[in-house]
PDB file of N, CA and C in Angstrom:
ATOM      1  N   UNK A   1     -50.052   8.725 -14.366  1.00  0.00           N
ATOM      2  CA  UNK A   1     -49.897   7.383 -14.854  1.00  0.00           C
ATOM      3  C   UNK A   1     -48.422   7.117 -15.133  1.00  0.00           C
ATOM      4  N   UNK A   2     -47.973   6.153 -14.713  1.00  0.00           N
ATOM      5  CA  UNK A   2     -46.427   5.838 -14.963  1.00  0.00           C
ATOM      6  C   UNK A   2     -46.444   5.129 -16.073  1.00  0.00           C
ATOM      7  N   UNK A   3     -45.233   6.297 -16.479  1.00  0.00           N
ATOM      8  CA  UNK A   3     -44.574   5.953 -17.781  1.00  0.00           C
ATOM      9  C   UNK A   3     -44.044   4.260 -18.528  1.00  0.00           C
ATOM     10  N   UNK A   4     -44.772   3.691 -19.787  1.00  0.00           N
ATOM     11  CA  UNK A   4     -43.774   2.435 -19.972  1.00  0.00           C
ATOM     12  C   UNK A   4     -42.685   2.050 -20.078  1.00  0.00           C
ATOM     13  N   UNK A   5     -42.307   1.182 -19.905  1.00  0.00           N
ATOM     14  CA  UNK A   5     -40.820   0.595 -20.258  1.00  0.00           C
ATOM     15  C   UNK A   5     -40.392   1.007 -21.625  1.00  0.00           C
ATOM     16  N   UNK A   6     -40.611   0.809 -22.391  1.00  0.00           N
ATOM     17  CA  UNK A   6     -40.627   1.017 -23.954  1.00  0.00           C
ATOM     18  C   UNK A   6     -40.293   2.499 -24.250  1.00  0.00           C
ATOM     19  N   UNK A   7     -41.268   3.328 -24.013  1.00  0.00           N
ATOM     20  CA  UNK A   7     -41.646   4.854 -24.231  1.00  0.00           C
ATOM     21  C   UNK A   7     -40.326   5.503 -23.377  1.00  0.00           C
ATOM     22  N   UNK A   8     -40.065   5.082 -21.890  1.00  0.00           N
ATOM     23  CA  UNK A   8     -38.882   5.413 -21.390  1.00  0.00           C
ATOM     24  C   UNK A   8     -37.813   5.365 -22.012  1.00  0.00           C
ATOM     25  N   UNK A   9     -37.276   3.790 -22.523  1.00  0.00           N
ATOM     26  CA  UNK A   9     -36.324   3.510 -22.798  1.00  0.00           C
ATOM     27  C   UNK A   9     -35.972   4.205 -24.276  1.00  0.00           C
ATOM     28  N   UNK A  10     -37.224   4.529 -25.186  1.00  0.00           N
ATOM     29  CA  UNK A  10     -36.882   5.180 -25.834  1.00  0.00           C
ATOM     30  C   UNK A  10     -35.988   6.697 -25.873  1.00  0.00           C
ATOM     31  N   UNK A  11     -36.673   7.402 -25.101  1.00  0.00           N
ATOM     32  CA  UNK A  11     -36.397   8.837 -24.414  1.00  0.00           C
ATOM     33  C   UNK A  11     -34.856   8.531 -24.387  1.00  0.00           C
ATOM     34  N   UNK A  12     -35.131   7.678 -23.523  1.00  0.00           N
ATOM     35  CA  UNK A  12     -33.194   7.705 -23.155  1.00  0.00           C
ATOM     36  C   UNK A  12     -32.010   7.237 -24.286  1.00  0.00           C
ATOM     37  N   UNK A  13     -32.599   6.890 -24.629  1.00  0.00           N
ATOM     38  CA  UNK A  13     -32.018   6.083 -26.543  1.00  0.00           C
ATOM     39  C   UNK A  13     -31.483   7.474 -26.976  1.00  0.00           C
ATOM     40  N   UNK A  14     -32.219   8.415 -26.946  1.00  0.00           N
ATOM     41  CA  UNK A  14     -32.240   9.828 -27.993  1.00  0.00           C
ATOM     42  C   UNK A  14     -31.198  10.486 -27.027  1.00  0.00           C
ATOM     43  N   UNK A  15     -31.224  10.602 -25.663  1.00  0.00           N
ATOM     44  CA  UNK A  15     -30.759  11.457 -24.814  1.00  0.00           C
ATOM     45  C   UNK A  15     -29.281  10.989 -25.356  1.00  0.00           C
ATOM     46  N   UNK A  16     -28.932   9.732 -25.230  1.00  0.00           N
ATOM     47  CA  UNK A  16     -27.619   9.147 -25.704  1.00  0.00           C
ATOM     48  C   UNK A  16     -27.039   9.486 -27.322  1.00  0.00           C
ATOM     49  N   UNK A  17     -27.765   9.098 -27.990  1.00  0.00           N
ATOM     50  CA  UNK A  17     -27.316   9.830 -29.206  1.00  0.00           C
ATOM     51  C   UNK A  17     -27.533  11.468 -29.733  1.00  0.00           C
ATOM     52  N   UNK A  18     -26.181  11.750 -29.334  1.00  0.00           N
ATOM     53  CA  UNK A  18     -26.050  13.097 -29.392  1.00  0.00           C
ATOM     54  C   UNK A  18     -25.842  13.405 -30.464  1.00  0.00           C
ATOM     55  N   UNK A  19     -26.605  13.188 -31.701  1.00  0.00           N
ATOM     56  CA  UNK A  19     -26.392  13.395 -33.015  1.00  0.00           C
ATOM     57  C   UNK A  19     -25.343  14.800 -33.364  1.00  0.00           C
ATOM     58  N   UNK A  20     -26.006  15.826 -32.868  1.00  0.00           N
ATOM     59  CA  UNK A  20     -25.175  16.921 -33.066  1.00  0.00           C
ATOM     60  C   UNK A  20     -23.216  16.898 -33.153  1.00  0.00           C
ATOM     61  N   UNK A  21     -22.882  16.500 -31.615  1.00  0.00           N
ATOM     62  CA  UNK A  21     -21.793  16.040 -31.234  1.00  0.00           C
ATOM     63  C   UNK A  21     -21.329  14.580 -32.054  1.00  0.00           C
ATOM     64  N   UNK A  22     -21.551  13.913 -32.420  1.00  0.00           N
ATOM     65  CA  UNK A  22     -21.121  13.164 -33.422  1.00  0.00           C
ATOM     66  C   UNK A  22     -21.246  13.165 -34.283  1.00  0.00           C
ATOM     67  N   UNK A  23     -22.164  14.473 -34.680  1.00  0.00           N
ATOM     68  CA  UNK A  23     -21.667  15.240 -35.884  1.00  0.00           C
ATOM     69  C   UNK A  23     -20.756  16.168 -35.950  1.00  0.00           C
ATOM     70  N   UNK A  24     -20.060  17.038 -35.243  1.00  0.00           N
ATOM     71  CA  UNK A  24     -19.057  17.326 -35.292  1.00  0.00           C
ATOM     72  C   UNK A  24     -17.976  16.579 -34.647  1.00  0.00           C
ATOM     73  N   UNK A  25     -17.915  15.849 -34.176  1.00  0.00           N
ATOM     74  CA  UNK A  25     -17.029  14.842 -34.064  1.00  0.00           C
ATOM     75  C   UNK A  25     -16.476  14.870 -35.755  1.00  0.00           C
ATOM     76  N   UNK A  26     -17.293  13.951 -36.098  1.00  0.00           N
ATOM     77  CA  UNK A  26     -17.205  13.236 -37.562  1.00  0.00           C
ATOM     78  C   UNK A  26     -16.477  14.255 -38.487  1.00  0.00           C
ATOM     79  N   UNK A  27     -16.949  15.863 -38.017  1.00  0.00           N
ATOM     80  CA  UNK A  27     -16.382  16.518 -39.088  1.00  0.00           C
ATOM     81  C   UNK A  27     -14.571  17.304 -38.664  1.00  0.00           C
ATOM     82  N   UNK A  28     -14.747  16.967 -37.363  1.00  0.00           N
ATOM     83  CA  UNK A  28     -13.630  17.347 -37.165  1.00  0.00           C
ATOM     84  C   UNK A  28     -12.298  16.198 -37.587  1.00  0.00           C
ATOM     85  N   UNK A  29     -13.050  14.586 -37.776  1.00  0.00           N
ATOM     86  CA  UNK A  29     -11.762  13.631 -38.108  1.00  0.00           C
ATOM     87  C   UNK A  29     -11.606  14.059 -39.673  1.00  0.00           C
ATOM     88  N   UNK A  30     -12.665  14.494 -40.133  1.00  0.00           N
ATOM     89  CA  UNK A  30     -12.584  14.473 -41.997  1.00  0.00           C
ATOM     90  C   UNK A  30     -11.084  15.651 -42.100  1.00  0.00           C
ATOM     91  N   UNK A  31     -11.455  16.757 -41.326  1.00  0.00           N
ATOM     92  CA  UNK A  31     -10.605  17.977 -41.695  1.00  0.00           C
ATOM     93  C   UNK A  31      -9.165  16.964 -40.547  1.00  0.00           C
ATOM     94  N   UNK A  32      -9.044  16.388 -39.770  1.00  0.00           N
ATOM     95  CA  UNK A  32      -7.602  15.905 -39.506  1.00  0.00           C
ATOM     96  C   UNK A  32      -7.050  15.020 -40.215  1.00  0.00           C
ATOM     97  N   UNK A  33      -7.994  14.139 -40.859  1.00  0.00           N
ATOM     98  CA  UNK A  33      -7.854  13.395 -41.956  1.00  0.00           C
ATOM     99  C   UNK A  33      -7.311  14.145 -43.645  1.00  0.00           C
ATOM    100  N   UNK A  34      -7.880  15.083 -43.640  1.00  0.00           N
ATOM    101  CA  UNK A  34      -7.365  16.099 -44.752  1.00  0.00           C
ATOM    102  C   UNK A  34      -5.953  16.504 -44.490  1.00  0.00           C
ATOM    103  N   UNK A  35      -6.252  16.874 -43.445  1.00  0.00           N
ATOM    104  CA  UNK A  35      -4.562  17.740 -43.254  1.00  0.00           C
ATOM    105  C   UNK A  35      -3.426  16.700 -42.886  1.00  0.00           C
ATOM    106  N   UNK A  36      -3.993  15.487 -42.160  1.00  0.00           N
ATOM    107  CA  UNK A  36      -2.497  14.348 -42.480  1.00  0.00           C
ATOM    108  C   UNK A  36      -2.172  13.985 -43.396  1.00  0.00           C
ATOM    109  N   UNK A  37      -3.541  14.213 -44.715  1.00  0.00           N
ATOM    110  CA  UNK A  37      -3.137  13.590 -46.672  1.00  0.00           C
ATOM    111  C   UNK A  37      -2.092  14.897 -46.324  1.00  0.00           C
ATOM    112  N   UNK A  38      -2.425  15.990 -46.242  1.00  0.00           N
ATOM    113  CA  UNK A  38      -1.583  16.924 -47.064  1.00  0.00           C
ATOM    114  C   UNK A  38      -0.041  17.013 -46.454  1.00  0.00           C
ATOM    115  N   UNK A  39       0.046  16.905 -45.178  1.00  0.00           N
ATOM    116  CA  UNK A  39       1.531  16.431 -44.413  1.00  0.00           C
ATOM    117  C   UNK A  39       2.189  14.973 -44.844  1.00  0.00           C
ATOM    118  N   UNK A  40       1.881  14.589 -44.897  1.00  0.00           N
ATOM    119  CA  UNK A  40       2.433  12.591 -45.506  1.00  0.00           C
ATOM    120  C   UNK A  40       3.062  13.210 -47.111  1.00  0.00           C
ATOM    121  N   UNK A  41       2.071  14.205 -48.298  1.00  0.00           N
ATOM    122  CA  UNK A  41       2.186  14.074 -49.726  1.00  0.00           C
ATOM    123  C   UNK A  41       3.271  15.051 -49.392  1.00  0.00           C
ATOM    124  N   UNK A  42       3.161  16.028 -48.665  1.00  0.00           N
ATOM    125  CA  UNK A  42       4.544  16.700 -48.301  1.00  0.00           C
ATOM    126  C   UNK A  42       5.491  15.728 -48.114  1.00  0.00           C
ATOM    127  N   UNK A  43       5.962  15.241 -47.169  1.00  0.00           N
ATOM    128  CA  UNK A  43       7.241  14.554 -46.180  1.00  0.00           C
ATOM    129  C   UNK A  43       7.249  13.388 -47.471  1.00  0.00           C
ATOM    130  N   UNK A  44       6.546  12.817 -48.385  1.00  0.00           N
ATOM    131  CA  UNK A  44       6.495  11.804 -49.558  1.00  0.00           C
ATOM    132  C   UNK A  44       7.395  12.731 -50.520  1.00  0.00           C
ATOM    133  N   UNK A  45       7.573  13.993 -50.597  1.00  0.00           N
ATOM    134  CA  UNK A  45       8.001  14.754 -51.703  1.00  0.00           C
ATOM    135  C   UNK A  45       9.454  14.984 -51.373  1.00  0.00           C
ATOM    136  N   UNK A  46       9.740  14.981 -50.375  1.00  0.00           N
ATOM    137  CA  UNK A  46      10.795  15.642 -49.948  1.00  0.00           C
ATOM    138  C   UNK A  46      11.742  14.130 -48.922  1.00  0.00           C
ATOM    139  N   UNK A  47      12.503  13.819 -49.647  1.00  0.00           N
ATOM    140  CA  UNK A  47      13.308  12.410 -48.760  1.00  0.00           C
ATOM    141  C   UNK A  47      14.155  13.001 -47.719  1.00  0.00           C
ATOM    142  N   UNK A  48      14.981  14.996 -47.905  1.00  0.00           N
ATOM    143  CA  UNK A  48      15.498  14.970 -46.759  1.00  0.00           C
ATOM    144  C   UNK A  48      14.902  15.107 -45.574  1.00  0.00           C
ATOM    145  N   UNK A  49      13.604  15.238 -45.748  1.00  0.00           N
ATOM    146  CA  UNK A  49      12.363  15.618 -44.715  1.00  0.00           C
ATOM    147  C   UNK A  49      11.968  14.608 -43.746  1.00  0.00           C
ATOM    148  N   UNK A  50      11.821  13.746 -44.705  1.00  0.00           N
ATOM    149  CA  UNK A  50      11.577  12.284 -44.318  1.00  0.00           C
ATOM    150  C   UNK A  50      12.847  11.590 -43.569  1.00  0.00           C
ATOM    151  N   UNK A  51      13.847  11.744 -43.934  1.00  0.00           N
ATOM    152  CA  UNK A  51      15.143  11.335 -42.824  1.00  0.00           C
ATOM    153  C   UNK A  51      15.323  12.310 -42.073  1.00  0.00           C
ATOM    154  N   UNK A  52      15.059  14.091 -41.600  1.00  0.00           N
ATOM    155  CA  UNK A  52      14.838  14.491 -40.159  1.00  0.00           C
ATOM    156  C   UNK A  52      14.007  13.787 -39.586  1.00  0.00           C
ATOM    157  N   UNK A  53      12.798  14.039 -39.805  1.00  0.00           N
ATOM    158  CA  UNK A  53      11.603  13.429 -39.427  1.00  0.00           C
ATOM    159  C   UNK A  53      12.034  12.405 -38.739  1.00  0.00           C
ATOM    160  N   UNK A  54      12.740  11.036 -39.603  1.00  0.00           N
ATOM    161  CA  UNK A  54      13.123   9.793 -38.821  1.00  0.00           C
ATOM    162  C   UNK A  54      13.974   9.744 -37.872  1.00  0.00           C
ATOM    163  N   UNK A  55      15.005  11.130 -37.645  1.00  0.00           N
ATOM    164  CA  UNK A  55      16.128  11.239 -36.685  1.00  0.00           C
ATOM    165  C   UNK A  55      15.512  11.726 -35.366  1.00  0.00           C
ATOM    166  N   UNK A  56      14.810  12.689 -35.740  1.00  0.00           N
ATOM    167  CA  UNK A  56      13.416  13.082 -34.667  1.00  0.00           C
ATOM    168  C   UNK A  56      13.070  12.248 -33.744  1.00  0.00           C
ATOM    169  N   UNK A  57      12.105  11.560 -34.575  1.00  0.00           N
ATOM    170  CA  UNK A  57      11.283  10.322 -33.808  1.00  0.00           C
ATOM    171  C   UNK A  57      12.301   9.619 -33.093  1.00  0.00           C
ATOM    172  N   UNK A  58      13.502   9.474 -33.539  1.00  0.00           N
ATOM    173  CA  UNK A  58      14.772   8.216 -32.874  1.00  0.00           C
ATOM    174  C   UNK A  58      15.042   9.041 -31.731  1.00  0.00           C
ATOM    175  N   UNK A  59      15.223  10.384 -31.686  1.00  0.00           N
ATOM    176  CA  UNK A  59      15.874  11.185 -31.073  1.00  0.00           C
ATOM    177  C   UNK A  59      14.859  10.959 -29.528  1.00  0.00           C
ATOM    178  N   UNK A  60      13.162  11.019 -29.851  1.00  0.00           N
ATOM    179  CA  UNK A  60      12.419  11.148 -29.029  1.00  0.00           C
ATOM    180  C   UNK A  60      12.277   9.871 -28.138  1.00  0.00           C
ATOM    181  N   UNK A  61      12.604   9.144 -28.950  1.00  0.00           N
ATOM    182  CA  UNK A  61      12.686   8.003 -28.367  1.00  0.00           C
ATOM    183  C   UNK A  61      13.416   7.348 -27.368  1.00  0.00           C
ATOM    184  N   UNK A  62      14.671   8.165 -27.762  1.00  0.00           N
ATOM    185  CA  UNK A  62      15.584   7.396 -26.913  1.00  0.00           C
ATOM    186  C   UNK A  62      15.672   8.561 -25.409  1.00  0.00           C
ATOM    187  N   UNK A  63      15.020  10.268 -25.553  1.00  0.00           N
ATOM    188  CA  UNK A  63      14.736  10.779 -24.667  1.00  0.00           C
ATOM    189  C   UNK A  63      13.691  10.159 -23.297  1.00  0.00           C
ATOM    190  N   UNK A  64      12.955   9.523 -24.279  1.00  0.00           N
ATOM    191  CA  UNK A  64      11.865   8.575 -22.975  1.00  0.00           C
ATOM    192  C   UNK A  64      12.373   8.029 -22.546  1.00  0.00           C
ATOM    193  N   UNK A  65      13.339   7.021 -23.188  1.00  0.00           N
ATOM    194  CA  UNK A  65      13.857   5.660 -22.386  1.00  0.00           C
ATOM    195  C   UNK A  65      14.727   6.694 -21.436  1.00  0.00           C
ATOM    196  N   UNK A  66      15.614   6.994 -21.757  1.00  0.00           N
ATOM    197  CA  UNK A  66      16.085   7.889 -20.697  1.00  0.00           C
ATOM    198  C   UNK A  66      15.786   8.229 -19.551  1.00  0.00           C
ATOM    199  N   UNK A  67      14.165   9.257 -19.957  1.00  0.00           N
ATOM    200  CA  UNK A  67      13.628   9.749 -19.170  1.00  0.00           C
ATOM    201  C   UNK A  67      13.130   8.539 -17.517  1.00  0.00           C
ATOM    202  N   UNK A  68      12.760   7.759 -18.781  1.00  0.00           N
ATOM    203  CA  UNK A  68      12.177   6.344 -17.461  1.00  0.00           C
ATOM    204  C   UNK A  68      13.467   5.867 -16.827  1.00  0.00           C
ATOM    205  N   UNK A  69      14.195   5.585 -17.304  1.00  0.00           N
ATOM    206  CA  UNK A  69      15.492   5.432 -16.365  1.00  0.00           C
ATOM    207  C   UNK A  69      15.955   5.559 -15.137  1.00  0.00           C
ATOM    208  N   UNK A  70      15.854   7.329 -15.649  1.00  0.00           N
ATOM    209  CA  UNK A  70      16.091   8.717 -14.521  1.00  0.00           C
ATOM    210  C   UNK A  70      14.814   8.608 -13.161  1.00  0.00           C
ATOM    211  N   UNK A  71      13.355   8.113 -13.793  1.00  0.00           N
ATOM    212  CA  UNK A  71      12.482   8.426 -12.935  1.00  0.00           C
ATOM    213  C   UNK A  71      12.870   7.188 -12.244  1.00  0.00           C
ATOM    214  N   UNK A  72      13.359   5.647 -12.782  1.00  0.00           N
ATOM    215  CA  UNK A  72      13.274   4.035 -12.070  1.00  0.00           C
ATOM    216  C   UNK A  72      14.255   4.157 -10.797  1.00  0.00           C
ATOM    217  N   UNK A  73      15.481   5.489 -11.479  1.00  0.00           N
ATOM    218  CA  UNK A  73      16.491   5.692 -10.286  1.00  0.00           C
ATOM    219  C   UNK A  73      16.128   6.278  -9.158  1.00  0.00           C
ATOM    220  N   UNK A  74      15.639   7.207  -9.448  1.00  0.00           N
ATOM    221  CA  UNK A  74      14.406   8.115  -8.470  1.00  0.00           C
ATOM    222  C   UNK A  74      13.589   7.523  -7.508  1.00  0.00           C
ATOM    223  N   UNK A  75      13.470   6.564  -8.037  1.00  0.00           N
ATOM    224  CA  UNK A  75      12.240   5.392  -7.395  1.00  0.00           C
ATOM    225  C   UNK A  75      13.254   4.953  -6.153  1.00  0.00           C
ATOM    226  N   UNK A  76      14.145   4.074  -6.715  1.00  0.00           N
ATOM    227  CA  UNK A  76      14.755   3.249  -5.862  1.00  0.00           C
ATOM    228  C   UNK A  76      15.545   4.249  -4.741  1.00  0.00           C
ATOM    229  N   UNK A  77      16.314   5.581  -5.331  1.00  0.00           N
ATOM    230  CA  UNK A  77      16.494   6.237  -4.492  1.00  0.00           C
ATOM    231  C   UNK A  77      15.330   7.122  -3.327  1.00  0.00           C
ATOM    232  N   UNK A  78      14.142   7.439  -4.021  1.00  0.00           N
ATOM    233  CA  UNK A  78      13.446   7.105  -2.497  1.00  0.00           C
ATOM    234  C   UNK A  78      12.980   6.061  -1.697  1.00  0.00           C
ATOM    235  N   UNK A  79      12.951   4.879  -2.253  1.00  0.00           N
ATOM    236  CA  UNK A  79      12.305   3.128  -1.835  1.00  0.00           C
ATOM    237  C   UNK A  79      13.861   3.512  -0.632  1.00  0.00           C
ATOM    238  N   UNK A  80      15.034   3.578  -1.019  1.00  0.00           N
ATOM    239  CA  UNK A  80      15.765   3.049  -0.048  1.00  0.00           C
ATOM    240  C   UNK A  80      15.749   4.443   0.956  1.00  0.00           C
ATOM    241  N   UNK A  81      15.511   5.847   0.557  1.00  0.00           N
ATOM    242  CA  UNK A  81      15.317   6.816   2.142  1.00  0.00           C
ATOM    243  C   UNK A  81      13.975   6.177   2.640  1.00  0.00           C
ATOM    244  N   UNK A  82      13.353   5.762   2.045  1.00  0.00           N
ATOM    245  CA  UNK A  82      11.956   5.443   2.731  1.00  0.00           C
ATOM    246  C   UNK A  82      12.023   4.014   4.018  1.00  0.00           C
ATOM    247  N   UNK A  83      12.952   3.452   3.298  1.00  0.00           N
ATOM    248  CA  UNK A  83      13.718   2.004   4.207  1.00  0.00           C
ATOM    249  C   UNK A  83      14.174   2.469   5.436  1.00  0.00           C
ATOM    250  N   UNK A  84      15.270   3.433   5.060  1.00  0.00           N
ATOM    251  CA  UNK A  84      16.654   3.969   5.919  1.00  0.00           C
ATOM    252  C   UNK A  84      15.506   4.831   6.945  1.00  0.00           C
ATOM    253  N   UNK A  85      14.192   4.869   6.835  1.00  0.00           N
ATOM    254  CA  UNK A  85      13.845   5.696   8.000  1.00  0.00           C
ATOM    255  C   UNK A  85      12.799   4.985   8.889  1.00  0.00           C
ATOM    256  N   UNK A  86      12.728   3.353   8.189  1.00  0.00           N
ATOM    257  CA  UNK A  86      11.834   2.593   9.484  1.00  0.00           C
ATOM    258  C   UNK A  86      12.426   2.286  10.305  1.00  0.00           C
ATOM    259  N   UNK A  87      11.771   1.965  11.696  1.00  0.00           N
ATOM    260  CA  UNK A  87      12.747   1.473  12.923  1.00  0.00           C
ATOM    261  C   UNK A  87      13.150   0.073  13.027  1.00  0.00           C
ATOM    262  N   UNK A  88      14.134  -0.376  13.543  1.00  0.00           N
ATOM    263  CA  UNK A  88      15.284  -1.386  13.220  1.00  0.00           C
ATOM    264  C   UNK A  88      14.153  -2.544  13.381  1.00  0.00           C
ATOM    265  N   UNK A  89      13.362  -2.492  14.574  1.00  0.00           N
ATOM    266  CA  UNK A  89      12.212  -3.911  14.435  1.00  0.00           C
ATOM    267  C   UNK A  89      11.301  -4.091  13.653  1.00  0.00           C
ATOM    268  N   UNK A  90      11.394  -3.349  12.366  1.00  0.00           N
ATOM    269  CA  UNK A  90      10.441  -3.311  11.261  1.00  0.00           C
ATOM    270  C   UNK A  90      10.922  -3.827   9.805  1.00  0.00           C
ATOM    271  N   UNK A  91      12.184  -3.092  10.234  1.00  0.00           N
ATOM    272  CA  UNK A  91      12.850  -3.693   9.010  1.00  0.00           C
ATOM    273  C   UNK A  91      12.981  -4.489   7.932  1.00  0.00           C
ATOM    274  N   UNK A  92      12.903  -6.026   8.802  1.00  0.00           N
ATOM    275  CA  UNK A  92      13.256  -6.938   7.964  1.00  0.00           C
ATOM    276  C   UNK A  92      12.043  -7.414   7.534  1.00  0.00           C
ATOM    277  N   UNK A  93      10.883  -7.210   8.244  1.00  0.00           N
ATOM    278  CA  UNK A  93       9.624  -7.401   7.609  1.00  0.00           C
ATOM    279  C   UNK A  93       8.931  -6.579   6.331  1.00  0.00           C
ATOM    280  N   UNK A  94       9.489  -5.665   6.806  1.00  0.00           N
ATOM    281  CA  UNK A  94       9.138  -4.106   5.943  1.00  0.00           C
ATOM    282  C   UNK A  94       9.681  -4.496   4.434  1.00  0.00           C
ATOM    283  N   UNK A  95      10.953  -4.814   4.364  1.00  0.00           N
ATOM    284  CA  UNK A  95      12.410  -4.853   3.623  1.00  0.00           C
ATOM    285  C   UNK A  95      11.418  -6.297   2.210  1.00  0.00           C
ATOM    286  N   UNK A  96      11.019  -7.259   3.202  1.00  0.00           N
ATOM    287  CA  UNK A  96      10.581  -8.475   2.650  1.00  0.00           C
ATOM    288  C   UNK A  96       9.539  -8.279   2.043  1.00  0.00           C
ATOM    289  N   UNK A  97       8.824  -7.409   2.582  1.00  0.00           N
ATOM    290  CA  UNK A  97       7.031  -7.364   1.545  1.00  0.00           C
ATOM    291  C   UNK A  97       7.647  -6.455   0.559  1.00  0.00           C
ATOM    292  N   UNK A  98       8.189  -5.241   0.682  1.00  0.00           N
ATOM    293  CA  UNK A  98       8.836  -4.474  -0.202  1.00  0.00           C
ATOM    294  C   UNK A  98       8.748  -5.100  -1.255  1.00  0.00           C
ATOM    295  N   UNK A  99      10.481  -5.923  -1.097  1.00  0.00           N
ATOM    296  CA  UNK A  99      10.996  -6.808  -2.322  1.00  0.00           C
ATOM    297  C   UNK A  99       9.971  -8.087  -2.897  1.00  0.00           C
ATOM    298  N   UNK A 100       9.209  -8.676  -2.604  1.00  0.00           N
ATOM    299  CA  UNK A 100       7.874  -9.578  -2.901  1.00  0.00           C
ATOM    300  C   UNK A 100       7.190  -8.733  -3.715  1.00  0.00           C
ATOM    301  N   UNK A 101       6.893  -7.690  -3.214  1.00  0.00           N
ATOM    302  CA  UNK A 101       5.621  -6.371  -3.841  1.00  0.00           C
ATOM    303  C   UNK A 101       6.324  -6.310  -5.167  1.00  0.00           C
ATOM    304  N   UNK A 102       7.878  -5.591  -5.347  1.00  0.00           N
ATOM    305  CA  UNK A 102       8.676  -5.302  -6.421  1.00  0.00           C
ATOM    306  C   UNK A 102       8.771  -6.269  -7.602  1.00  0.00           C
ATOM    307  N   UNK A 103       8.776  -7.543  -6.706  1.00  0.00           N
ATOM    308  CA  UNK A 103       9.137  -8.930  -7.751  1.00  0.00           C
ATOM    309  C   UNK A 103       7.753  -9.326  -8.572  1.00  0.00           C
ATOM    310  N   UNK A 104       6.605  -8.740  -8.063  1.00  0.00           N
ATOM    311  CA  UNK A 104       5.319  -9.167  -8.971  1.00  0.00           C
ATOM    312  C   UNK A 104       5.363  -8.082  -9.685  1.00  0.00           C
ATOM    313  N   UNK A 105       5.723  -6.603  -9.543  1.00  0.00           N
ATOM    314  CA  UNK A 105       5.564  -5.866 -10.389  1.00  0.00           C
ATOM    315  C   UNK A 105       6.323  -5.921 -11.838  1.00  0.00           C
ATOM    316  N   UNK A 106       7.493  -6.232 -11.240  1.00  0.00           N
ATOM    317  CA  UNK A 106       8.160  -6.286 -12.219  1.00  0.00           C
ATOM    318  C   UNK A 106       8.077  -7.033 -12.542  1.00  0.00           C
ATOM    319  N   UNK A 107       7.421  -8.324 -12.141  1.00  0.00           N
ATOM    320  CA  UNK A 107       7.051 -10.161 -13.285  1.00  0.00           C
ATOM    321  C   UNK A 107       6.038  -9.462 -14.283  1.00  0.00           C
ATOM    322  N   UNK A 108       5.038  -8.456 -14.003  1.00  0.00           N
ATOM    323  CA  UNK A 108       4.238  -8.561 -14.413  1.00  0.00           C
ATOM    324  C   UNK A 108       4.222  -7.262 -15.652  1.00  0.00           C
ATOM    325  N   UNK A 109       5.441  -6.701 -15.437  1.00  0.00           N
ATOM    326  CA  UNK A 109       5.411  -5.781 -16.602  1.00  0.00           C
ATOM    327  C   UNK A 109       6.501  -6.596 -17.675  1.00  0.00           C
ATOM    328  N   UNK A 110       6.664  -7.332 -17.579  1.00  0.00           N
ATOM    329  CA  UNK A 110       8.113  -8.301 -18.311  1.00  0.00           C
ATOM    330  C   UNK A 110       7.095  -9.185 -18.715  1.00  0.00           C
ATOM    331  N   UNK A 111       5.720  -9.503 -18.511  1.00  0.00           N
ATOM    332  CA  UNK A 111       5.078 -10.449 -19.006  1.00  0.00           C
ATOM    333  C   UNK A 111       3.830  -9.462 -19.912  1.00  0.00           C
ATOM    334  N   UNK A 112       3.783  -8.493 -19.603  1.00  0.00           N
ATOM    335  CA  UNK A 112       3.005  -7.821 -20.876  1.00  0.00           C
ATOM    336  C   UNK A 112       3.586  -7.126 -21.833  1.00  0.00           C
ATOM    337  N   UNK A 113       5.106  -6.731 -21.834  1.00  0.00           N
ATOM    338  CA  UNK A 113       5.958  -6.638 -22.856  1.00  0.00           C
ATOM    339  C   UNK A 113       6.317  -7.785 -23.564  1.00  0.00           C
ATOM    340  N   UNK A 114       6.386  -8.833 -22.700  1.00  0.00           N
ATOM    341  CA  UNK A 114       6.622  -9.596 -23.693  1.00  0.00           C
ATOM    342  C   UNK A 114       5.655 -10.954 -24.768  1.00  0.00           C
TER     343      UNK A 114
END
């Protein structure tokens, strides 16, 4: 006899809540939650801690921007070997979707930053 709609959908209700696993879930945020009180009441105690800490983060920061920089140069320096190796009757077509392709990308990351 095939199973009801109801009685099925139940089954699968349970299969989804993995009580177990979101129970340790749950207990693993309590104990990360514990140990960031106890790092914050630290770095709160100590102000020269708190200004490494802030030179840190600046420090890391300005390593990314960097980093993206280095990779945007990277880019363009292969975009243009990748150019320099189509054949001359391709070129200017090639050259044009390129720069079109480039100009939405970059509209479109200048419009979710900003």
């Amino acid at each position: 006899m095939p199973e009801d709609i109801v009685t099925r959908l139940t089954r699968e209700s349970f299969k989804l809540m993995d009580t177990e696993g979101v129970f340790l879930q749950a207990m693993q945020d309590i104990v990360k939650d514990e140990i960031k009180k106890r790092i914050m009441a630290r770095i709160e105690k100590d102000p020269a801690l708190r200004e490494q800490i802030k030179i840190a983060v600046e420090d890391l920061i300005e390593a990314r921007i960097k980093e993206g920089y280095a990779m945007m140069r990277l880019g363009k320096i292969a975009a243009r070997i990748g150019l320099e190796m189509i054949p001359s009757d391709m070129k200017e077509d090639v050259t044009r979707e390129f720069t079109s392709l480039l100009e939405r990308e970059i509209s479109e990351i200048f419009q979710k930053i900003s």
